[in-house]
N, C-alpha and C. Protein backbone atom coordinates (compact mmCIF):
# COMPACT_ATOMS: atom_id res chain seq x y z
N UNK A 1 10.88 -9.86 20.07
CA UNK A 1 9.85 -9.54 19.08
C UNK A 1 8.82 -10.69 19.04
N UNK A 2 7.64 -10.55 19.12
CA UNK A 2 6.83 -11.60 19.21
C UNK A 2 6.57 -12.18 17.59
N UNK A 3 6.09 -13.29 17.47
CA UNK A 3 5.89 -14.08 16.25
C UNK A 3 5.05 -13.31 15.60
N UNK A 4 5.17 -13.85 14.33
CA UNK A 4 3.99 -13.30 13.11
C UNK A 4 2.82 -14.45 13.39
N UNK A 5 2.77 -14.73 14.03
CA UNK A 5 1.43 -15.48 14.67
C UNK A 5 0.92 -14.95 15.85
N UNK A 6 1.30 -14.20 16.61
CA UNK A 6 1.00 -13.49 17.97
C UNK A 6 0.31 -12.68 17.30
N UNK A 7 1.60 -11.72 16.63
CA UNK A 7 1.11 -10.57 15.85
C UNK A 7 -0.53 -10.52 14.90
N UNK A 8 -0.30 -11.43 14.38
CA UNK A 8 -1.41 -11.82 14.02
C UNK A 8 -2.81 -12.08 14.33
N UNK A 9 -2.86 -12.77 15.05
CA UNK A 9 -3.82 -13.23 16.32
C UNK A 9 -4.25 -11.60 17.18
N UNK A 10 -3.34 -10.86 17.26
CA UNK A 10 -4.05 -9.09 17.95
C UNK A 10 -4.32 -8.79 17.30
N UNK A 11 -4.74 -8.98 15.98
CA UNK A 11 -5.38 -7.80 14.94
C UNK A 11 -6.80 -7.73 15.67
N UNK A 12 -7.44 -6.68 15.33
CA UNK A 12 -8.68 -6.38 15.29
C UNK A 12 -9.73 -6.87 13.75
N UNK A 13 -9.74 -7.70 13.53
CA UNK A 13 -10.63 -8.70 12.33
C UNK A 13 -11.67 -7.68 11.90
N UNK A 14 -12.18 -6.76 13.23
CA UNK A 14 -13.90 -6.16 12.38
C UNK A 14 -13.24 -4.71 12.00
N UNK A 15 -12.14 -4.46 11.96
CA UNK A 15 -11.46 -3.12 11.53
C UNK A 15 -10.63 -3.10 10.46
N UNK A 16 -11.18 -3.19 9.02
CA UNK A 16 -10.45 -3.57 7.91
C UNK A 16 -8.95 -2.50 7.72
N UNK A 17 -8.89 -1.36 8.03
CA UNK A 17 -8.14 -0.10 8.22
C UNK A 17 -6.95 -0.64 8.80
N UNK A 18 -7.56 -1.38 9.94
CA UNK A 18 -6.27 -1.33 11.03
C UNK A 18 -5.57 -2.37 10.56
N UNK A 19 -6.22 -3.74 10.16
CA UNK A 19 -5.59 -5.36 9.78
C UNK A 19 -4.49 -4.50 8.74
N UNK A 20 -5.01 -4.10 7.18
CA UNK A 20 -4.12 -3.25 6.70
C UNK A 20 -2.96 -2.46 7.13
N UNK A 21 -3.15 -1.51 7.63
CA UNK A 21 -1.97 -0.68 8.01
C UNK A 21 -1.40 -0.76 9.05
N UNK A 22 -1.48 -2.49 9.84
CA UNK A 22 -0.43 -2.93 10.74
C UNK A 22 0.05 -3.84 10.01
N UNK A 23 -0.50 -4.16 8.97
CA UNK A 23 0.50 -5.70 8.26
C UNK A 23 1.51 -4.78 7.35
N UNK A 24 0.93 -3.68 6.82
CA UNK A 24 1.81 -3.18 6.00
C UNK A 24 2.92 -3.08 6.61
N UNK A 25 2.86 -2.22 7.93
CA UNK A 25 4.03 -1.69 8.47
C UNK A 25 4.75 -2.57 9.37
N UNK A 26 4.42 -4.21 9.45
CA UNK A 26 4.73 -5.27 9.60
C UNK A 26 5.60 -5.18 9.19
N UNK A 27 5.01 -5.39 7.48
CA UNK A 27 6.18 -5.84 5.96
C UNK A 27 6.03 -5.18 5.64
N UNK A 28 7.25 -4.17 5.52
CA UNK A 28 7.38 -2.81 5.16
C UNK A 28 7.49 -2.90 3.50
N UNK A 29 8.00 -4.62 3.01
CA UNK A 29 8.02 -4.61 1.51
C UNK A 29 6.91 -5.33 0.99
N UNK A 30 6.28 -4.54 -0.38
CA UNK A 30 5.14 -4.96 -0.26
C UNK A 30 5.06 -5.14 -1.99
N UNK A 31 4.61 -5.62 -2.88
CA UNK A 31 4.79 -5.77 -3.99
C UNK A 31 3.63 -5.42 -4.93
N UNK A 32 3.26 -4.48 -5.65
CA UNK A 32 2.38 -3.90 -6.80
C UNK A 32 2.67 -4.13 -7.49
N UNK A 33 1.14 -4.64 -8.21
CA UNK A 33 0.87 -4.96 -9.49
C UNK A 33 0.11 -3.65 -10.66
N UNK A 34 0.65 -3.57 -11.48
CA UNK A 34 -0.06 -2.66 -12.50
C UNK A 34 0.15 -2.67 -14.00
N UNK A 35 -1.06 -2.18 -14.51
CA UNK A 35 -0.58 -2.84 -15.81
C UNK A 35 -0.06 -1.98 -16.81
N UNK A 36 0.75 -2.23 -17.71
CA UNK A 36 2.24 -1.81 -18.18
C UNK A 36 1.04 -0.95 -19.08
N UNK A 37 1.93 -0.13 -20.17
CA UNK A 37 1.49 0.84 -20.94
C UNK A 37 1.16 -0.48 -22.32
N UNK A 38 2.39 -1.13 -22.28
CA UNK A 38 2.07 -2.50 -23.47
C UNK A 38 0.97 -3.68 -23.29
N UNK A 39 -0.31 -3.24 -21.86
CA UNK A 39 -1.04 -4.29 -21.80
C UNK A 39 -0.80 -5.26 -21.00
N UNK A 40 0.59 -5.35 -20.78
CA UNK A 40 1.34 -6.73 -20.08
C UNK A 40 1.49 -6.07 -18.43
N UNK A 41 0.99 -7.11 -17.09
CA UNK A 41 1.00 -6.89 -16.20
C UNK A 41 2.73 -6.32 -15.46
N UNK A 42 2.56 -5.40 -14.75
CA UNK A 42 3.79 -5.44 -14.23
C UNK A 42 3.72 -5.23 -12.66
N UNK A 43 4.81 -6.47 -11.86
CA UNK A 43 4.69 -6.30 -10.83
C UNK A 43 6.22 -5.76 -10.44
N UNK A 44 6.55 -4.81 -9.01
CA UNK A 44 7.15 -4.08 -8.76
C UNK A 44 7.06 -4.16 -7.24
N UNK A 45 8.45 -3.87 -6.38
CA UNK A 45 7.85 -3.98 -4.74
C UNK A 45 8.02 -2.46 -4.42
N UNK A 46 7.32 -2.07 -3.87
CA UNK A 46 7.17 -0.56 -3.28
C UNK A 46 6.27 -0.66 -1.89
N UNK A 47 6.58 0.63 -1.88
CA UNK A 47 6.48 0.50 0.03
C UNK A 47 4.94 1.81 0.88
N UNK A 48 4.17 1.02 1.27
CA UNK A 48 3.57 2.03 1.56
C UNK A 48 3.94 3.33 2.98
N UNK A 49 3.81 4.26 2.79
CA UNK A 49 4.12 5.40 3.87
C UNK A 49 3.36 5.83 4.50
N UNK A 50 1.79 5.95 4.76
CA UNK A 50 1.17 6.15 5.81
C UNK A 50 -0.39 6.62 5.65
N UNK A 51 -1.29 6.32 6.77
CA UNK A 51 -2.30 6.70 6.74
C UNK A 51 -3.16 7.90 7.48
N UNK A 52 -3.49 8.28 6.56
CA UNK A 52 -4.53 9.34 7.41
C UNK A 52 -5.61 9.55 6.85
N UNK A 53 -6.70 9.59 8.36
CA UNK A 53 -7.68 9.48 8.22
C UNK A 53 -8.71 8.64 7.42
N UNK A 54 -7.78 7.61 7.17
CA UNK A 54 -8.84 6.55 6.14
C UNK A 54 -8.15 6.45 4.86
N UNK A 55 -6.77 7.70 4.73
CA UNK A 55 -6.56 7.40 3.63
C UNK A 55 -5.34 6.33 3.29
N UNK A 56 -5.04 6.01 2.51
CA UNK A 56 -3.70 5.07 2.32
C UNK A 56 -3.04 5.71 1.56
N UNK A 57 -1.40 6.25 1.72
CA UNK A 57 -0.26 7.52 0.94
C UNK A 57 0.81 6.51 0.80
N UNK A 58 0.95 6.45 -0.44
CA UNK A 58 1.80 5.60 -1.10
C UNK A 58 3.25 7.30 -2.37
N UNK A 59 4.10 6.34 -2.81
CA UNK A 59 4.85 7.81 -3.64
C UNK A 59 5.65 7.01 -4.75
N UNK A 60 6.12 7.31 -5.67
CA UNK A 60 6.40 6.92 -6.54
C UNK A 60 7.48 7.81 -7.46
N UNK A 61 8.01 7.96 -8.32
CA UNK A 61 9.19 9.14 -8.43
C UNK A 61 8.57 8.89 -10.38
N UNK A 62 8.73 10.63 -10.50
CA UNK A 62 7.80 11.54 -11.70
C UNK A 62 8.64 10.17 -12.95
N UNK A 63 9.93 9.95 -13.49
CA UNK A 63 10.42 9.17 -14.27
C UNK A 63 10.62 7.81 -14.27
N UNK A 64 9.95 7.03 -13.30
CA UNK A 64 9.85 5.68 -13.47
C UNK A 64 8.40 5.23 -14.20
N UNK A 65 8.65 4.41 -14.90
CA UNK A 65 7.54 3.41 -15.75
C UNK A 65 6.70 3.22 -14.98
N UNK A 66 6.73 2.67 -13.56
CA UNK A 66 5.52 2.98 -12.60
C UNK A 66 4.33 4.40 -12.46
N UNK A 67 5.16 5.26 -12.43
CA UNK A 67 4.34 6.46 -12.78
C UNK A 67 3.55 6.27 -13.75
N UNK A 68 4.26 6.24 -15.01
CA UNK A 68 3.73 6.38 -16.40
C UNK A 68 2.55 5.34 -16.73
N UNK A 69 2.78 4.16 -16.09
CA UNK A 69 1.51 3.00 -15.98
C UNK A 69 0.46 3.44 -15.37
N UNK A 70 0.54 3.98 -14.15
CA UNK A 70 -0.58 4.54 -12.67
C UNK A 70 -1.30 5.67 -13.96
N UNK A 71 -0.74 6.21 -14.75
CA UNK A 71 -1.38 7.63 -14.96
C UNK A 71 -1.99 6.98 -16.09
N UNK A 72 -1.91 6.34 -17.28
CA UNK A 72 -2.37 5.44 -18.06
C UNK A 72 -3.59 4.70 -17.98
N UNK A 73 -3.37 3.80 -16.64
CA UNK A 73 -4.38 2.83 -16.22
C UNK A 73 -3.97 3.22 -14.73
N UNK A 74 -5.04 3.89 -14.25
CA UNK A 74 -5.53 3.98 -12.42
C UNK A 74 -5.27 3.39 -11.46
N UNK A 75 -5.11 2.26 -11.85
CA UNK A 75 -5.06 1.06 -10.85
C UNK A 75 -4.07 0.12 -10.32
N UNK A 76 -3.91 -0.02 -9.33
CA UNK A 76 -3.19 -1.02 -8.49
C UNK A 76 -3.61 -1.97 -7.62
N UNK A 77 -2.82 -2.93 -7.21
CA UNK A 77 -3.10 -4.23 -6.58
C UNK A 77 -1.75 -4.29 -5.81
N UNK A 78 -1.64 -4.62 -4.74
CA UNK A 78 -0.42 -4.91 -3.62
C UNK A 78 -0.41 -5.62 -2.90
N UNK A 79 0.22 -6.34 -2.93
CA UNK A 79 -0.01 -7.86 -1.93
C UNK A 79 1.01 -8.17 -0.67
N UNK A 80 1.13 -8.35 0.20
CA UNK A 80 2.53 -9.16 1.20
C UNK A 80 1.52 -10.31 1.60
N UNK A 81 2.95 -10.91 1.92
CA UNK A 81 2.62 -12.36 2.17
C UNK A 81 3.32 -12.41 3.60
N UNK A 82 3.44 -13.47 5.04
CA UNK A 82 3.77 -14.01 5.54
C UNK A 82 4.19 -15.69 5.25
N UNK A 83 5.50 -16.04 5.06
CA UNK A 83 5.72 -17.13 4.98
C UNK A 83 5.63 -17.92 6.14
N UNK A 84 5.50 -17.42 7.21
CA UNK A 84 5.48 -18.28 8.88
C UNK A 84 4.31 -18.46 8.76
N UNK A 85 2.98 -18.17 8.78
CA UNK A 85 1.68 -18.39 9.08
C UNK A 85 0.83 -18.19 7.67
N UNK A 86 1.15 -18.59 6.60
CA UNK A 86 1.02 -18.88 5.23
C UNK A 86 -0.32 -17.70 5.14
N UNK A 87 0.26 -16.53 5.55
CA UNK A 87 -1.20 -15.69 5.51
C UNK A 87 -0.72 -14.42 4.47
N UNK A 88 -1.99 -13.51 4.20
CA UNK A 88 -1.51 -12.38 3.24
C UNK A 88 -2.71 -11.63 3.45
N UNK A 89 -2.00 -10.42 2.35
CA UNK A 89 -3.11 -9.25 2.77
C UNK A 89 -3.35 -8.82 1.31
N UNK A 90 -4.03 -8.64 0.66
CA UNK A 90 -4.32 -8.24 -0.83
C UNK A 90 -5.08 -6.86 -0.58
N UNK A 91 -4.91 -6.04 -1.47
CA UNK A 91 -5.31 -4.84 -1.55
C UNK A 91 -5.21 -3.91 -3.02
N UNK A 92 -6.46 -3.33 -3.15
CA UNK A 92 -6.70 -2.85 -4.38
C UNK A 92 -7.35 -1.70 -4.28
N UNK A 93 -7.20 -0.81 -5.65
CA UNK A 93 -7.64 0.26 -5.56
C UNK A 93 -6.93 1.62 -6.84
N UNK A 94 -8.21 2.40 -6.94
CA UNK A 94 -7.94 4.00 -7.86
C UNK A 94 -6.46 4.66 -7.33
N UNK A 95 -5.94 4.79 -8.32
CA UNK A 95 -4.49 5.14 -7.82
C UNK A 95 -4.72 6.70 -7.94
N UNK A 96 -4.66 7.91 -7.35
CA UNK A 96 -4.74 9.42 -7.59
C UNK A 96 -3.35 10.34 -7.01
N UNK A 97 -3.03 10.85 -7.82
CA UNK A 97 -1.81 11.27 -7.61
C UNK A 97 -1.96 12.83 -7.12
N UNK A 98 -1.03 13.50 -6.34
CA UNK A 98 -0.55 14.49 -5.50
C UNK A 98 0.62 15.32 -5.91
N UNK A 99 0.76 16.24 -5.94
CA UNK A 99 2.13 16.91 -5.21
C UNK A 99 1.88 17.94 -4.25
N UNK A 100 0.75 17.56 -3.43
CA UNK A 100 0.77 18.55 -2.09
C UNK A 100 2.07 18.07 -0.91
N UNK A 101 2.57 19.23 -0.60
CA UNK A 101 3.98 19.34 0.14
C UNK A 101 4.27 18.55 1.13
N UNK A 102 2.73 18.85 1.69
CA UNK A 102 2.78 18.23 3.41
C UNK A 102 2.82 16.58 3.24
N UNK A 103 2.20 15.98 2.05
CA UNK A 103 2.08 14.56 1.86
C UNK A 103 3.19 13.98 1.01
N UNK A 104 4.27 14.63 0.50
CA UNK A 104 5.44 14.47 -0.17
C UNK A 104 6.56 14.27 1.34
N UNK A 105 6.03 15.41 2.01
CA UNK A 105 7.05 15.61 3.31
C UNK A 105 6.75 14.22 4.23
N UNK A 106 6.03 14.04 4.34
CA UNK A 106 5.51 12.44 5.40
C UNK A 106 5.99 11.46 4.51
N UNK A 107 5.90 11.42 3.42
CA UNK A 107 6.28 10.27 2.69
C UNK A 107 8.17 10.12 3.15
N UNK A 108 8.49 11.23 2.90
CA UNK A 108 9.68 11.57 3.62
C UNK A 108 10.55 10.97 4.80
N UNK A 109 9.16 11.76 5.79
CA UNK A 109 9.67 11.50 7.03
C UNK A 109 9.26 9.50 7.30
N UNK A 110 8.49 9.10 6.61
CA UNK A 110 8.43 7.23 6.78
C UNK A 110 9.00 6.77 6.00
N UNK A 111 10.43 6.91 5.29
CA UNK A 111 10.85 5.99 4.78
C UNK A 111 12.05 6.35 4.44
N UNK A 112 13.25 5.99 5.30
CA UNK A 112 14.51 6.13 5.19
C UNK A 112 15.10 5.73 3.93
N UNK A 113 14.40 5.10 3.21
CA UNK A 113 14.98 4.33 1.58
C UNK A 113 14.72 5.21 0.83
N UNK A 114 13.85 6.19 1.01
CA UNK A 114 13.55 7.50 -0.06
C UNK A 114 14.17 8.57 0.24
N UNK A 115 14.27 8.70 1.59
CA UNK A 115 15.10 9.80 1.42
C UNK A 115 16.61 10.02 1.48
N UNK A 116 17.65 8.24 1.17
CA UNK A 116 19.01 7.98 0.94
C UNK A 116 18.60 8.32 -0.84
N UNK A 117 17.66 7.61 -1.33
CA UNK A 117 17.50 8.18 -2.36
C UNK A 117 17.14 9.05 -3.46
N UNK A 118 15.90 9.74 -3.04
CA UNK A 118 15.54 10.84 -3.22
C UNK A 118 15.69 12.15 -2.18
N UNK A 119 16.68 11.99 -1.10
CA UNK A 119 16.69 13.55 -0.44
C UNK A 119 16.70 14.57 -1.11
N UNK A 120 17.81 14.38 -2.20
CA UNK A 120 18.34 15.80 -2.43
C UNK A 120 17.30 16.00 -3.80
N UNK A 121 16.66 15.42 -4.31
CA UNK A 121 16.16 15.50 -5.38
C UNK A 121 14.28 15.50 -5.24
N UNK A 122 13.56 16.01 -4.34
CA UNK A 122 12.20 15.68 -3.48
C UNK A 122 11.08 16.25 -4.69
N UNK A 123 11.98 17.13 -5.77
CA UNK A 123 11.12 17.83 -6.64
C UNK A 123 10.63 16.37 -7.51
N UNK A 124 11.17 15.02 -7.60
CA UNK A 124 11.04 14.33 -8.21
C UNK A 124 9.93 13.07 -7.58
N UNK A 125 9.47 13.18 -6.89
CA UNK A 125 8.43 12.40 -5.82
C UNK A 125 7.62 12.33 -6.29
N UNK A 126 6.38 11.75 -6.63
CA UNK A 126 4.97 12.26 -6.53
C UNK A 126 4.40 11.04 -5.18
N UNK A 127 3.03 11.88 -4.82
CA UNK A 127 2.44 11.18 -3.40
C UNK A 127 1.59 10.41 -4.76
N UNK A 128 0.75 9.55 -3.92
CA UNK A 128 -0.31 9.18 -4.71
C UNK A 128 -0.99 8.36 -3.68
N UNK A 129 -2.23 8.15 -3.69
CA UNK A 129 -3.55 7.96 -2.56
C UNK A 129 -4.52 6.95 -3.44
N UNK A 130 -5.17 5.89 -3.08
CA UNK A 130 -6.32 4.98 -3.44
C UNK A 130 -6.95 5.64 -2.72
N UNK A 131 -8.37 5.36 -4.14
CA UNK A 131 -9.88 5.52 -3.98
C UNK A 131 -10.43 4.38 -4.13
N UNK A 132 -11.82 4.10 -3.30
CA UNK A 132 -12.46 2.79 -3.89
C UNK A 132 -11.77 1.73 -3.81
N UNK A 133 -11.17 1.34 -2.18
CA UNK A 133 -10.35 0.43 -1.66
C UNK A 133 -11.12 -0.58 -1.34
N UNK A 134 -10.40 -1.60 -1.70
CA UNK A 134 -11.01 -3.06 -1.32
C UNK A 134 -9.54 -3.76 -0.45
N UNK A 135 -9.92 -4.92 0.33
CA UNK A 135 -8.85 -5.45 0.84
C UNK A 135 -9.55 -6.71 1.07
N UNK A 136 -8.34 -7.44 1.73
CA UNK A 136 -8.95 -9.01 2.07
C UNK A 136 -7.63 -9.49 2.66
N UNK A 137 -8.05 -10.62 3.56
CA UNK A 137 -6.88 -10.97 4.56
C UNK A 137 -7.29 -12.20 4.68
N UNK A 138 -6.19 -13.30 3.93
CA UNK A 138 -6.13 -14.68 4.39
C UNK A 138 -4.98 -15.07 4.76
N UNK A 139 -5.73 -16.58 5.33
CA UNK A 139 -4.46 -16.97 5.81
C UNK A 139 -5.19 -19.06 5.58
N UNK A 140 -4.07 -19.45 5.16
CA UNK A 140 -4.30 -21.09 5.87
C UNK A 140 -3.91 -21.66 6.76
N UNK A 141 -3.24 -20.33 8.19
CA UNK A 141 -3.36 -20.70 9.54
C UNK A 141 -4.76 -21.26 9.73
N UNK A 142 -5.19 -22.30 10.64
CA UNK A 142 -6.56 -22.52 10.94
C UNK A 142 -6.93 -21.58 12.08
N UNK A 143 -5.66 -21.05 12.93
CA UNK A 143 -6.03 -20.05 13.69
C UNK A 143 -6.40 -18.48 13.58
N UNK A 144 -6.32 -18.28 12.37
CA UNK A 144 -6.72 -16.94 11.68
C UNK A 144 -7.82 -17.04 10.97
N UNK A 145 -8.82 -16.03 10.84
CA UNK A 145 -9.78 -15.66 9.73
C UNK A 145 -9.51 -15.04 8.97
N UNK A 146 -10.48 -15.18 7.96
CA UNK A 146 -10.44 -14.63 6.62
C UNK A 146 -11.58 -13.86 6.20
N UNK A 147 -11.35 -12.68 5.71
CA UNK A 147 -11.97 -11.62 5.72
C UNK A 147 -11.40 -10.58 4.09
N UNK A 148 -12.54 -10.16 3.97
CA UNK A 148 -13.16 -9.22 2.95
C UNK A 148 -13.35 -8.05 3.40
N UNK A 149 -12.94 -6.87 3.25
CA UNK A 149 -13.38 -5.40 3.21
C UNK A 149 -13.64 -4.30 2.41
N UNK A 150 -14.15 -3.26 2.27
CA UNK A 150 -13.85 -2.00 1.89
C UNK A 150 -13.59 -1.00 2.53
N UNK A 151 -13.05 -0.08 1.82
CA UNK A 151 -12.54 0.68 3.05
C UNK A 151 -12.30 2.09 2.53
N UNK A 152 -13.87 2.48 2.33
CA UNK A 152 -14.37 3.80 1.62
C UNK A 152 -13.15 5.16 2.64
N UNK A 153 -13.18 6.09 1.76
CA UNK A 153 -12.64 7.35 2.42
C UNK A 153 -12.61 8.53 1.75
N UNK A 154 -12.66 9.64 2.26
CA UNK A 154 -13.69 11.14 1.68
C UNK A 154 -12.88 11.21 0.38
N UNK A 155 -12.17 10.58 -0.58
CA UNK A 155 -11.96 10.99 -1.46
C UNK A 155 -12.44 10.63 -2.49
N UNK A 156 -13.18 8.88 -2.17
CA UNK A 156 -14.32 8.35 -3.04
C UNK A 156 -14.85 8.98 -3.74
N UNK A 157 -15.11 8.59 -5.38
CA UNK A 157 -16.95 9.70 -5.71
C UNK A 157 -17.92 9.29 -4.69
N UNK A 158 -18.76 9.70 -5.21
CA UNK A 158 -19.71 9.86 -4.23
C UNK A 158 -21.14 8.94 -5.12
């Protein structure tokens, strides 16, 4: 397996999409921030499941406090870090929630931790998708850049 500095070093820098959804699936654990129903921040690690077409499909299950925060207040923040090359990926964005089948089912099929735990129970899932994505990628490798993005996609307003 090559280093998280190799790895690193192949990103594509002018493709904010791609730096994203290869670090994610780097570090498959990734940690969100959102803020509680009481005002008070809450952070949580959850896992993102996949992209298409620009979009980022994240899922969350109908009775956790996570839900109930996202639907409250919109918004999330998710961060991983690399401890080898002191680098990270921050990411933010409109949280919009789903229960279309086909995006419940992919969430599915990427993530063996959901479906030891939610197989038998899938009525309890919800998908959920950012709008009005921002990202940013540092690092205090001196061999990496640091970079700012957005990373608009057709579900934006307009």
């Amino acid at each position: 397996m090559e280093s998280n500095l190799d790895f690193f070093k192949s990103l594509n820098y002018d493709d904010g999409l791609e730096v994203v959804t290869s670090v994610f699936r780097r570090f498959p654990l990734q940690y969100g921030a959102t803020l509680g129903r009481d005002g008070v921040p809450q952070l949580r690690p959850l896992e993102f499941k996949f992209e298409e077409d620009g979009v980022l499909y994240f899922d969350t299950v109908s009775f956790y406090s996570s839900c109930a925060e996202m639907e409250a207040f919109p918004h999330l923040q998710i961060c991983v870090c690399d401890r080898e090359t002191m680098s990270y990926v921050r990411l933010g964005g409109r949280v919009n929630f789903t229960r279309d089948e086909a995006v419940i089912r992919r969430c599915f099929e990427n993530s063996p931790v959901l479906t030891s735990q939610f197989g038998h129970r899938r009525e309890v899932v919800v998908g959920y998708y950012l709008t009005e994505v921002w990202a940013e990628f540092a690092s205090f490798s001196p061999e990496l850049p640091n970079r700012k993005y957005t990373l608009p996609n057709r579900f934006d307003p307009s």
